[in-house]
Protein backbone atom coordinates (compact mmCIF):
# COMPACT_ATOMS: atom_id res chain seq x y z
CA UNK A 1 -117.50 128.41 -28.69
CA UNK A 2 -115.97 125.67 -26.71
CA UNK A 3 -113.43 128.11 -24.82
CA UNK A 4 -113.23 126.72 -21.24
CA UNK A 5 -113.45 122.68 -22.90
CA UNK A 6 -110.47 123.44 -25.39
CA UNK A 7 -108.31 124.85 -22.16
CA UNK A 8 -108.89 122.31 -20.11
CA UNK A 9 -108.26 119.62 -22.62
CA UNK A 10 -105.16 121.70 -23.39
CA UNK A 11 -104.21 121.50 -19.49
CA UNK A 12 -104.93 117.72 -19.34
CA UNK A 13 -102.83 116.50 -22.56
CA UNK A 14 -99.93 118.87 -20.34
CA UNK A 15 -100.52 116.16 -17.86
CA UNK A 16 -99.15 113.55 -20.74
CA UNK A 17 -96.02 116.39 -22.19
CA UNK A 18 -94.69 117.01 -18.62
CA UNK A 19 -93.64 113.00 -17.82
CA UNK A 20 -90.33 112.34 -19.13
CA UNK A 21 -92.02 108.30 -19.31
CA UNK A 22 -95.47 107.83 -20.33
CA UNK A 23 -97.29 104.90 -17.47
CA UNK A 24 -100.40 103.73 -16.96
CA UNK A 25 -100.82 106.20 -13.63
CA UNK A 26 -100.66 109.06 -16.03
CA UNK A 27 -102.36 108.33 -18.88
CA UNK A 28 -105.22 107.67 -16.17
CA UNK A 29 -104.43 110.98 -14.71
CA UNK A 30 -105.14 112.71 -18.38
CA UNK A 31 -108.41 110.48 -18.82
CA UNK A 32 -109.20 111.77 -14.90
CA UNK A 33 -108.91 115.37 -16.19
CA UNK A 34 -110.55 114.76 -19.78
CA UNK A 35 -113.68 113.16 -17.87
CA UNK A 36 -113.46 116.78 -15.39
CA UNK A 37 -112.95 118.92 -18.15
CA UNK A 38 -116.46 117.45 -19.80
CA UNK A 39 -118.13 117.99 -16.83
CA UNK A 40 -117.45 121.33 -16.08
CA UNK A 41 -118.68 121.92 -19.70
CA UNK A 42 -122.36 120.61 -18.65
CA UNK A 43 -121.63 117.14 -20.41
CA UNK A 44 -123.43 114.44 -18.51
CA UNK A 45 -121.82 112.13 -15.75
CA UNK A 46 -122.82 108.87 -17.67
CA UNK A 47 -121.52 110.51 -20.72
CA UNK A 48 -118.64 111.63 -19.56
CA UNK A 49 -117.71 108.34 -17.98
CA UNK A 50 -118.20 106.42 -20.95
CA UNK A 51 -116.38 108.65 -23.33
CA UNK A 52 -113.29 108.73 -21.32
CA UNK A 53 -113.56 104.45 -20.70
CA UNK A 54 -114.06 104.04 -24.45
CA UNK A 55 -110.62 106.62 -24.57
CA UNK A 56 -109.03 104.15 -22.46
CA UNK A 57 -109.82 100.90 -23.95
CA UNK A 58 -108.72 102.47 -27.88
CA UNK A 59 -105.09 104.12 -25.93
CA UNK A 60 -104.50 100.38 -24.77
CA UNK A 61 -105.13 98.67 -27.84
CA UNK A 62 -103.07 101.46 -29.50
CA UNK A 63 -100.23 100.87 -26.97
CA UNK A 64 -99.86 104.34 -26.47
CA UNK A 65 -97.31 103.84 -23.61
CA UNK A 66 -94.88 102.69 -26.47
CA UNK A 67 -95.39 104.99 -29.30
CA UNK A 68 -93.51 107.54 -30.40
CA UNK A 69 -94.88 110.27 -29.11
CA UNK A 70 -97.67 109.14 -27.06
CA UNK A 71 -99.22 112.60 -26.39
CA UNK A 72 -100.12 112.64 -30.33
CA UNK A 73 -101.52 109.12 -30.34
CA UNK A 74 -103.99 110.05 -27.41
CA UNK A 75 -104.76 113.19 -28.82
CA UNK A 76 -105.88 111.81 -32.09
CA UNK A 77 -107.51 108.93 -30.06
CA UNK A 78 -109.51 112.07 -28.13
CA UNK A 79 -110.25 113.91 -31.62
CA UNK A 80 -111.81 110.41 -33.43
CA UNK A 81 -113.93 109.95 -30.18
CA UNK A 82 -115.30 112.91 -29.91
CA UNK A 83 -116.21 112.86 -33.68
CA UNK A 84 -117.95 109.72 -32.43
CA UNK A 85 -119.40 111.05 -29.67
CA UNK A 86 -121.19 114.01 -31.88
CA UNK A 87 -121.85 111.68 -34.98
CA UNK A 88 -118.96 110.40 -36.95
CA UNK A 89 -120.41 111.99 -40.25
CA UNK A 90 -122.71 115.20 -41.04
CA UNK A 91 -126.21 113.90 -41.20
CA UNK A 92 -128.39 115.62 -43.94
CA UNK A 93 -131.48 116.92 -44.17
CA UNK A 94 -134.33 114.74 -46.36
CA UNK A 95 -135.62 116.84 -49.50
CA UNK A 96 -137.42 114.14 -50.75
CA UNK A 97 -141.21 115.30 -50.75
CA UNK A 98 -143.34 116.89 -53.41
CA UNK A 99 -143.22 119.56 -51.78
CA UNK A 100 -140.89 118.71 -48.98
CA UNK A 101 -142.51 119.09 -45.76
CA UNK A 102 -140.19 119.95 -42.56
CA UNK A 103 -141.89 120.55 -39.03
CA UNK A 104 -140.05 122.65 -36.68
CA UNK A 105 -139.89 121.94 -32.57
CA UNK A 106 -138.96 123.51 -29.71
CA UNK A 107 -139.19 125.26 -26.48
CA UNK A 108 -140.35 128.78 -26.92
CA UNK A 109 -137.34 130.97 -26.56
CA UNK A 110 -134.99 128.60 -28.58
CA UNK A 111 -135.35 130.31 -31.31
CA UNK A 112 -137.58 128.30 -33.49
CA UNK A 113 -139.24 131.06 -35.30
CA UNK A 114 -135.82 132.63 -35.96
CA UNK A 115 -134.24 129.55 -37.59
CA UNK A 116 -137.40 128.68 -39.49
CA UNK A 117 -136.50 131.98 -41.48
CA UNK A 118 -132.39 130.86 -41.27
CA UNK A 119 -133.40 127.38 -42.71
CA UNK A 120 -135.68 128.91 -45.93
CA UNK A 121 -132.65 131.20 -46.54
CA UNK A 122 -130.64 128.27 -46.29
CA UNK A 123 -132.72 126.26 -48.84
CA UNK A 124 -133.27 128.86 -50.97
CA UNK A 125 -129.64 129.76 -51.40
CA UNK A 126 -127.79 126.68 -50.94
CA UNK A 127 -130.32 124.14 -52.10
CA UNK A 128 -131.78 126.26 -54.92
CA UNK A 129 -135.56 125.58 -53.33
CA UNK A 130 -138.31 127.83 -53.14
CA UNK A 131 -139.49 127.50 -49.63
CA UNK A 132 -142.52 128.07 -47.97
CA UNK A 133 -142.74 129.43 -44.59
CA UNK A 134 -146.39 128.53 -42.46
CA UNK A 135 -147.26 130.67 -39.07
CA UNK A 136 -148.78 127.82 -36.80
CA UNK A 137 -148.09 129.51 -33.48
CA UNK A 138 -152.01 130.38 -32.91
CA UNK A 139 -151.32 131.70 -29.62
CA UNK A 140 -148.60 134.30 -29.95
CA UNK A 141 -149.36 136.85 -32.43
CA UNK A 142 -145.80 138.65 -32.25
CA UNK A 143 -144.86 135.17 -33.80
CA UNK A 144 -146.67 135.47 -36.90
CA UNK A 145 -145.45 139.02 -37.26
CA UNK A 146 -141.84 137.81 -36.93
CA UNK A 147 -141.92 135.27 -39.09
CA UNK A 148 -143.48 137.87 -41.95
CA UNK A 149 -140.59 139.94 -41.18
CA UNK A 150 -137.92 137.35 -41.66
CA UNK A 151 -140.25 136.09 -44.96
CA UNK A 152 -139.50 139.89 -46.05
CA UNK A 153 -135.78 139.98 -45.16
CA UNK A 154 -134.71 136.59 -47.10
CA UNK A 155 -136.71 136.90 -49.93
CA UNK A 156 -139.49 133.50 -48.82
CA UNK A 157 -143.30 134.34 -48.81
CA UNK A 158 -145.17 133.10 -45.81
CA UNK A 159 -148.24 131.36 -45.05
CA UNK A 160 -150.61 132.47 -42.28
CA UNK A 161 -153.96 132.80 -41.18
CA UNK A 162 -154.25 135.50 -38.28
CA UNK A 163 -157.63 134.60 -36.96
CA UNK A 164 -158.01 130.80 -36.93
CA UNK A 165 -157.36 128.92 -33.94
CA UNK A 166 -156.42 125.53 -36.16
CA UNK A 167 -152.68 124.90 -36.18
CA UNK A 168 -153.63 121.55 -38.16
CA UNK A 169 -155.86 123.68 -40.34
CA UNK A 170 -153.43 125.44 -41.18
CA UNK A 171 -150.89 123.09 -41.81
CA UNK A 172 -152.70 121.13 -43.78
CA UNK A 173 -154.35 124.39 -46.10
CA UNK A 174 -150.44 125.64 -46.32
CA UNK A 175 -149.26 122.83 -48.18
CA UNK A 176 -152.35 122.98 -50.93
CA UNK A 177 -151.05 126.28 -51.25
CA UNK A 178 -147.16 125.07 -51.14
CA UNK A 179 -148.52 122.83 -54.31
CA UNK A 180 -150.66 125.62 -56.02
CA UNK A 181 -147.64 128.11 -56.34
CA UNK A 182 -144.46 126.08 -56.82
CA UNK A 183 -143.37 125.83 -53.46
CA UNK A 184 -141.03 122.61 -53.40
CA UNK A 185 -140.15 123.14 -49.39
CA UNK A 186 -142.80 124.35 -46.44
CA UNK A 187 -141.44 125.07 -43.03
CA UNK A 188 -143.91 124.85 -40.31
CA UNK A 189 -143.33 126.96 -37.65
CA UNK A 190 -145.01 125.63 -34.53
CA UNK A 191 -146.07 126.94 -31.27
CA UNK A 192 -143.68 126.74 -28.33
CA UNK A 193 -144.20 127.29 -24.24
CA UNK A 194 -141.81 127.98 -21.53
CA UNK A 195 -142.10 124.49 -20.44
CA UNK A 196 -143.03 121.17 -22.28
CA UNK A 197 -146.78 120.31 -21.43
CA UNK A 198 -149.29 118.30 -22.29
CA UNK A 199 -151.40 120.39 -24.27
CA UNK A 200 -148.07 121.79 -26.49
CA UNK A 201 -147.38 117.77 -26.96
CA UNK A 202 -150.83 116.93 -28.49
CA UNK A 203 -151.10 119.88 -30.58
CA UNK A 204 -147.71 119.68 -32.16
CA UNK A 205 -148.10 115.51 -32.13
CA UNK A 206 -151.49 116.09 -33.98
CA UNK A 207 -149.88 118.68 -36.65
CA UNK A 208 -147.14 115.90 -37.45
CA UNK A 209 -150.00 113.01 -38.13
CA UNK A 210 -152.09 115.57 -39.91
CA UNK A 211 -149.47 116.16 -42.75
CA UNK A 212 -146.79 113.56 -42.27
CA UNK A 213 -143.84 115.67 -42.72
CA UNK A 214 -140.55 114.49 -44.08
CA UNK A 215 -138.54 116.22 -41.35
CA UNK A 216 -139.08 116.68 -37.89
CA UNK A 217 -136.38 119.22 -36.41
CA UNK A 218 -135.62 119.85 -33.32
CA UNK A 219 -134.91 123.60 -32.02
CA UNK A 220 -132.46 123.82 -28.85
CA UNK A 221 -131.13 126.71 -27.05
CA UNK A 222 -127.53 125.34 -26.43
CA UNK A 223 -126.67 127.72 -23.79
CA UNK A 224 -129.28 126.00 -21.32
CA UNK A 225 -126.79 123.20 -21.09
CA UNK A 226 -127.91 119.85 -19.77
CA UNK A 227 -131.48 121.12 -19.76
CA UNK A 228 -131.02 121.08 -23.24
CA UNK A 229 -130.59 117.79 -23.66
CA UNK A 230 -133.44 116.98 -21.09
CA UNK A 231 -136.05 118.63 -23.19
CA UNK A 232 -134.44 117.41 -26.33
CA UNK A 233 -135.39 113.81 -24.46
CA UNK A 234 -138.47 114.63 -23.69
CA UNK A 235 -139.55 115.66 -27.24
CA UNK A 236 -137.71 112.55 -28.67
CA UNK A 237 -140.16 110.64 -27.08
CA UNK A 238 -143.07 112.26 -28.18
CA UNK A 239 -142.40 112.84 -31.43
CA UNK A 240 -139.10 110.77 -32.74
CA UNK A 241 -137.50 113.78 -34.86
CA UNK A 242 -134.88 113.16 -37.23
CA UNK A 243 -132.50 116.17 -36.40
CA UNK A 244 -131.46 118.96 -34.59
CA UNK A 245 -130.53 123.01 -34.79
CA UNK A 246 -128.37 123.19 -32.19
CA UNK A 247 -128.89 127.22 -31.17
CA UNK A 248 -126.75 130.20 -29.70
CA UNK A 249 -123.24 128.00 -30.11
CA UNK A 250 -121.69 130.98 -30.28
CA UNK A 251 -122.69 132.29 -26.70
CA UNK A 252 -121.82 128.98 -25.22
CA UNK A 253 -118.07 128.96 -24.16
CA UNK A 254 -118.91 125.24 -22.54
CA UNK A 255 -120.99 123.21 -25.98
CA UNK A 256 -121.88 120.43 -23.42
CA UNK A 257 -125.73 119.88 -24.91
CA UNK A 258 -123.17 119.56 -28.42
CA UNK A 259 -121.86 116.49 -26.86
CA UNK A 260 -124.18 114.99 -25.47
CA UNK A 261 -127.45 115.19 -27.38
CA UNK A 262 -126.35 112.57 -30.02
CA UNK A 263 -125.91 110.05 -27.03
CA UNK A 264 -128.99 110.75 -25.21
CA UNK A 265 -131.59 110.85 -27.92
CA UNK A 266 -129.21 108.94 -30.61
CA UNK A 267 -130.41 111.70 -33.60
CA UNK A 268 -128.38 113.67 -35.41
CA UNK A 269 -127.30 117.06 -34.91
CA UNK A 270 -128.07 118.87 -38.53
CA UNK A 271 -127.41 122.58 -37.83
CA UNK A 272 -125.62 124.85 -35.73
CA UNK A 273 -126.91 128.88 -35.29
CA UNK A 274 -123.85 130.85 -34.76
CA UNK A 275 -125.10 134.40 -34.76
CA UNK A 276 -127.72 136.84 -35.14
CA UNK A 277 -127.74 137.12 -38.89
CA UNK A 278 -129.76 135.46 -41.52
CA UNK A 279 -126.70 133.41 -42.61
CA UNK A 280 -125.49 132.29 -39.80
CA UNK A 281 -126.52 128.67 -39.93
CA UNK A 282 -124.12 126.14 -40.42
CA UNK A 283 -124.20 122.73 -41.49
CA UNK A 284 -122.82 120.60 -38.47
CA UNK A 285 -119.82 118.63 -39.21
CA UNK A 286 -118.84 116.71 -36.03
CA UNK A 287 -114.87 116.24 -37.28
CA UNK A 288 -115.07 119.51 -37.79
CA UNK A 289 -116.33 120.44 -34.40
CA UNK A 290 -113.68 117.97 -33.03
CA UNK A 291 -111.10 120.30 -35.01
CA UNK A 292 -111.90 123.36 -33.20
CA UNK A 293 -112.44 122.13 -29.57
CA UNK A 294 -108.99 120.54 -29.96
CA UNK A 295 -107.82 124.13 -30.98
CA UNK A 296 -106.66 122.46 -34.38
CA UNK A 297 -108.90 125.12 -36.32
CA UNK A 298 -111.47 124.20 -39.18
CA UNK A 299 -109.72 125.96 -42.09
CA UNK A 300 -112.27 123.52 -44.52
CA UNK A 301 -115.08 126.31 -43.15
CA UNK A 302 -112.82 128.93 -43.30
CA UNK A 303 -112.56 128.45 -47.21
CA UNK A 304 -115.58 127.25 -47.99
CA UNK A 305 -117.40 130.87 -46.52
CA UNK A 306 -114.85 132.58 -48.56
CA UNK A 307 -115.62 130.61 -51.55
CA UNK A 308 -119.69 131.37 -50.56
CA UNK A 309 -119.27 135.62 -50.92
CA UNK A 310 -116.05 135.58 -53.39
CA UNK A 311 -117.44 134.77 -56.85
CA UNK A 312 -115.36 133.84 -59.83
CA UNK A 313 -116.56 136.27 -62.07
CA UNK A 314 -115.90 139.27 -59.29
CA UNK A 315 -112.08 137.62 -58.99
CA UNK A 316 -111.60 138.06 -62.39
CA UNK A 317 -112.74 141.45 -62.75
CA UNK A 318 -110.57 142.62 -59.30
CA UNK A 319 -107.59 140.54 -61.07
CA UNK A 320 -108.11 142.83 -64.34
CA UNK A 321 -108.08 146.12 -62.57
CA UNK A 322 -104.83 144.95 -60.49
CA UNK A 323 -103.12 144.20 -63.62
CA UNK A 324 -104.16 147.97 -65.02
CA UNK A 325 -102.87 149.54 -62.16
CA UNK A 326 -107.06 150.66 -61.42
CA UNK A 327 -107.66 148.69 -58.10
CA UNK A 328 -109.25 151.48 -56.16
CA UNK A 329 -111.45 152.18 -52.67
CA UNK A 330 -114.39 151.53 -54.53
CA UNK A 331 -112.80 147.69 -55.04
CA UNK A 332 -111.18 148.33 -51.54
CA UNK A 333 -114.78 148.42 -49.73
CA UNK A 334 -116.53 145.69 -51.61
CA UNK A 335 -113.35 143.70 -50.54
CA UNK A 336 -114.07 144.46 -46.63
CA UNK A 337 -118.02 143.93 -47.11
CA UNK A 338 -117.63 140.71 -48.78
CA UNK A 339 -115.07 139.53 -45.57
CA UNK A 340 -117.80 141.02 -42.81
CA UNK A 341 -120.62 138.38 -45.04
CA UNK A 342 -118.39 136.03 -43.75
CA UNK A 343 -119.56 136.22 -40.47
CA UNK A 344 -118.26 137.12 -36.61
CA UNK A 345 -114.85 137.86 -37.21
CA UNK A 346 -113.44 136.52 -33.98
CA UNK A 347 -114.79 133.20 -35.23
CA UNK A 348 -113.28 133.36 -38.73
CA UNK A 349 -110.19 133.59 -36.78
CA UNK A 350 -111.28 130.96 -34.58
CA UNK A 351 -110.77 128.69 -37.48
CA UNK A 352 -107.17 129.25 -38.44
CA UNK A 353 -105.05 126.82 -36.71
CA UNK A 354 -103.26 128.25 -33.58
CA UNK A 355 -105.15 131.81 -33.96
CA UNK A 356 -108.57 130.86 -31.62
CA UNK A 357 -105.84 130.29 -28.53
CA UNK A 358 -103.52 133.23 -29.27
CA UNK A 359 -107.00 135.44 -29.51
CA UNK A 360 -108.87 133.78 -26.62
CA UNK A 361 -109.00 136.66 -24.35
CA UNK A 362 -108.19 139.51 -27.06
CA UNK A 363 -111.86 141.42 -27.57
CA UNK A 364 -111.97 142.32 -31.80
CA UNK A 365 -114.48 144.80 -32.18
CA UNK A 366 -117.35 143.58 -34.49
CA UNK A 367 -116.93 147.75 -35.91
CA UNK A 368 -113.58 147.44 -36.15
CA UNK A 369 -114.48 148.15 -40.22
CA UNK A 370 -116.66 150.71 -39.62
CA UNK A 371 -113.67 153.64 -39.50
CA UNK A 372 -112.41 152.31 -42.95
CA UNK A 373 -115.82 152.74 -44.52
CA UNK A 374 -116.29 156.29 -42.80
CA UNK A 375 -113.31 157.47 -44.43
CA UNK A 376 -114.02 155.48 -47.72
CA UNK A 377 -117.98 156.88 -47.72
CA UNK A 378 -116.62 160.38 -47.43
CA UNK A 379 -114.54 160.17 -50.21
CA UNK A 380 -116.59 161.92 -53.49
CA UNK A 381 -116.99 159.27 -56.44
CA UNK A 382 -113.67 160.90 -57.87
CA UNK A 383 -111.77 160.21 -55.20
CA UNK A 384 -113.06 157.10 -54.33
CA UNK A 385 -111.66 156.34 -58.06
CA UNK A 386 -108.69 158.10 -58.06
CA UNK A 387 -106.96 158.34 -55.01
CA UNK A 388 -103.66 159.64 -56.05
CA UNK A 389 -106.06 162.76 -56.26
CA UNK A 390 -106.58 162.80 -52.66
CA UNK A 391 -104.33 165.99 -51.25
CA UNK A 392 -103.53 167.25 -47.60
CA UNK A 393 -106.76 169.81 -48.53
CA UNK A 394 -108.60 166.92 -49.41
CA UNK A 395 -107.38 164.73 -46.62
CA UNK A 396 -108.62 167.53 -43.76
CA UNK A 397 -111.95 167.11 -45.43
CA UNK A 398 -112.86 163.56 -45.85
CA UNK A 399 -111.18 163.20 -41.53
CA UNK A 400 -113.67 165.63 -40.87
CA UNK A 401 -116.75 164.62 -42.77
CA UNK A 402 -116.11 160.62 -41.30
CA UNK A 403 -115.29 161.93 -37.85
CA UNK A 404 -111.97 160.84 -37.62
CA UNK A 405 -108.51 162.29 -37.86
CA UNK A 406 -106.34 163.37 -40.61
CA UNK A 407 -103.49 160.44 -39.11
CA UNK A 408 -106.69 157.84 -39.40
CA UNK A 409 -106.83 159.02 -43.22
CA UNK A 410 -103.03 158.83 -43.47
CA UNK A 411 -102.83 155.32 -41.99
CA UNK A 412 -106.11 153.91 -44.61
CA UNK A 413 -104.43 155.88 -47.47
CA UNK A 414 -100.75 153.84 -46.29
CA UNK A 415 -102.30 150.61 -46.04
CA UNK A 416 -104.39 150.97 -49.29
CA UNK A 417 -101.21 151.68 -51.44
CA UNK A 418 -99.40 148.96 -49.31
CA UNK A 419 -102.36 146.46 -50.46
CA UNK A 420 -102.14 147.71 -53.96
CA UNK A 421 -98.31 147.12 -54.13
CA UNK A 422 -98.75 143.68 -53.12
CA UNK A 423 -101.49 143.03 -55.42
CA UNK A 424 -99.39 144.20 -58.26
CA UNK A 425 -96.65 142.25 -57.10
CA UNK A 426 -98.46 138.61 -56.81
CA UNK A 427 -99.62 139.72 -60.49
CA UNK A 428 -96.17 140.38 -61.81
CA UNK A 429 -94.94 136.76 -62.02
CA UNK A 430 -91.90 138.35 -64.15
CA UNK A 431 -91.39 140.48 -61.05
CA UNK A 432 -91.60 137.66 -57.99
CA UNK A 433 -88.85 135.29 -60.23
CA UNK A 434 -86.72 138.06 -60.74
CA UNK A 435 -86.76 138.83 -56.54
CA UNK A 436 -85.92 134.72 -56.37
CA UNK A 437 -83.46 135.18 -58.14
CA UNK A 438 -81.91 138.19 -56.66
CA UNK A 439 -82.70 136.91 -52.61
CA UNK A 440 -79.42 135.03 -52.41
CA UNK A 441 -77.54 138.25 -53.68
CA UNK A 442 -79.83 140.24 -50.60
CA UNK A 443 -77.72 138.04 -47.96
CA UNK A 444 -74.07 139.19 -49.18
């Protein structure tokens, strides 16, 4: 996400670092390479421009040229513009309706139908609604089968009515039901074509006078760049939404429909996709977003994912088993699946400060835990339990029962103890003050 931007910002603040005097000439020479580096990630010209004269104007009045350190002050100068430029603040999304009634748009292919079922999961797990999900793509019927599926994988119940050729029909009989069974939130998924046209326009138009919904959203592919933000235009116009799901974010190594859709249409961005899982919708925070293409990480994220899989109640039971000298591969592997919940762990990373640069062009395999659970799965109960009971004999038949090698089993069975020792140790508070004590004895 943002790759080729963050380098090239990187290379144009180098223009700032490598003048022993900071002048006018090249402080115009960063803003000249600021304004290239946006357009090479499919910002706009007119955005571009203005960004980098709005840059200029703020470095002035900040009187960079005389500041301390003068690289810093137009750095943070670049960082509170571009939260500007994206939206300043995270823009909600309106629950207000009884029930709440959100529309979804979009070009077919942006994934529409696929974030419908990402936004009920959403709702339904961080919003504590029960969300109804309403097939009004009448023309495709692999959409209404898709959207059953993703009904069936998070756990919402979906609305659909396979032979009527009434998308306001069916809007309009979804919501009676939405009101007859509980449902505080319907999400209406609506058709989408290759290409905006008419007909698309007045149906989806007609849908949104029909039941008035309290959210119009947006759906955009962000990997089609400045066409993004054309369409995203062109359905502004039609049908003023209040937000956008900015799509695929984490295919797109250039983010320029990111930065420029909040300037074009002037609505908010209110969600980013950033993978193929269920989950994988984020809230958009533009500071946030400023963070990361700045390569200062987003560590807020970071913990608040962790915080998201690691419950309190699960802490204190792990924390009880380390003090008992019981933590074993069973608590091991629920460890690792609660990280992979997480998400893509080359963006976790991403988000520490310093890491996303250092791990730019290193490839982590997405499997890379898929050796440990081999091992771990091939373990019997006992062992899983007990591993001091794990012997060479032992060893030579859990390597060959998970495919690996008896070294592969060595290494896990290392690291485990390694983690346990630790663990132990950060428990032992007796233990860590007595090696404070005892460190400036280790340097005689």
């Amino acid at each position: 996400m943002f790759e080729n931007l963050s380098d090239k910002l990187e290379r144009a603040f180098k223009v700032l670092k490598g003048e022993g005097k900071i002048t006018e000439i090249n402080v115009a020479e960063t803003l000249k390479e600021i304004r290239r580096a946006l357009l090479d990630a499919d910002v706009s010209f007119q955005v571009a421009k203005k960004f980098t004269d709005d840059i200029k104007q703020k470095a002035l009045g900040e009187n960079v040229l005389n500041s301390v350190s003068p690289g810093q002050t137009l750095i943070k100068i670049t960082h509170d513009e571009l939260t500007q430029l994206m939206g300043g603040d995270k823009a909600d999304i309106k629950l207000s309706g009884n029930p709440t009634v959100i529309l979804m748009s979009g070009l077919q292919g942006s994934g529409k139908t696929t974030h419908s079922g990402k936004l009920a999961h959403f709702l339904k797990t961080k919003k504590g609604k029960n969300p109804l999900l309403v097939a009004c793509d009448i023309y495709r019927p692999a959409a209404i089968d898709q959207l059953h599926v993703l009904g069936e994988q998070v756990g919402v119940d979906v609305y659909s009515e396979r032979e009527v050729q009434d998308a306001v029909g069916i809007a309009k009989r979804a919501i009676a039901h939405a009101k007859q069974n509980g449902n505080s939130v319907v999400i209406i998924d609506t058709a989408g074509r290759l290409a905006i046209d008419e007909k698309m326009m007045t149906e989806i138009a007609a849908v949104r006078d029909a039941v008035k919904p309290d959210e119009i959203l947006f759906v955009v592919d962000s990997m089609t760049g400045q066409d993004a933000v054309n369409t995203a235009k062109a359905f502004n116009d039609r049908l003023n939404f209040d937000g956008v799901i900015l799509t695929k974010l984490d295919g797109d190594t250039r983010g320029g429909a990111a930065l420029s859709i909040r300037s074009v249409v002037d609505k908010p961005i209110k969600f980013v996709g950033t993978g193929e899982k269920m989950e994988a919708l984020d809230i958009f925070y533009p500071q946030r977003m400023a963070d990361r293409i700045l390569g200062m990480g987003d560590v807020v994220t970071l913990v608040e994912r962790a915080q998201e899989q690691f419950d309190a109640k699960e802490a204190r039971r792990i924390q009880e088993r380390i003090a008992k000298n019981k933590f074993s591969f069973n608590d091991f592997l629920g460890q690792l699946q609660q990280i992979k919940k997480m998400g893509n762990m080359k963006d976790l990373m991403g988000m520490i400060p310093g890491v996303g640069k250092a791990l730019k062009d290193v490839d982590i395999d997405e499997n890379a835990f898929k050796g440990i659970e081999a091992i771990i799965y091939s373990m019997t109960p006992d062992e899983r339990e007990h591993p001091e009971k794990i012997n060479g004999q032992r060893k030579a038949r859990i390597a060959k029962g998970s495919g690996t090698t008896i070294q592969d089993v060595n290494r896990l069975m290392k690291q485990f103890e390694d983690t346990r020792k630790m663990m132990r140790m950060m428990q032992d508070k007796g233990q860590m003050m007595k090696m404070m004590r005892n460190m400036p004895n280790m340097r005689r």
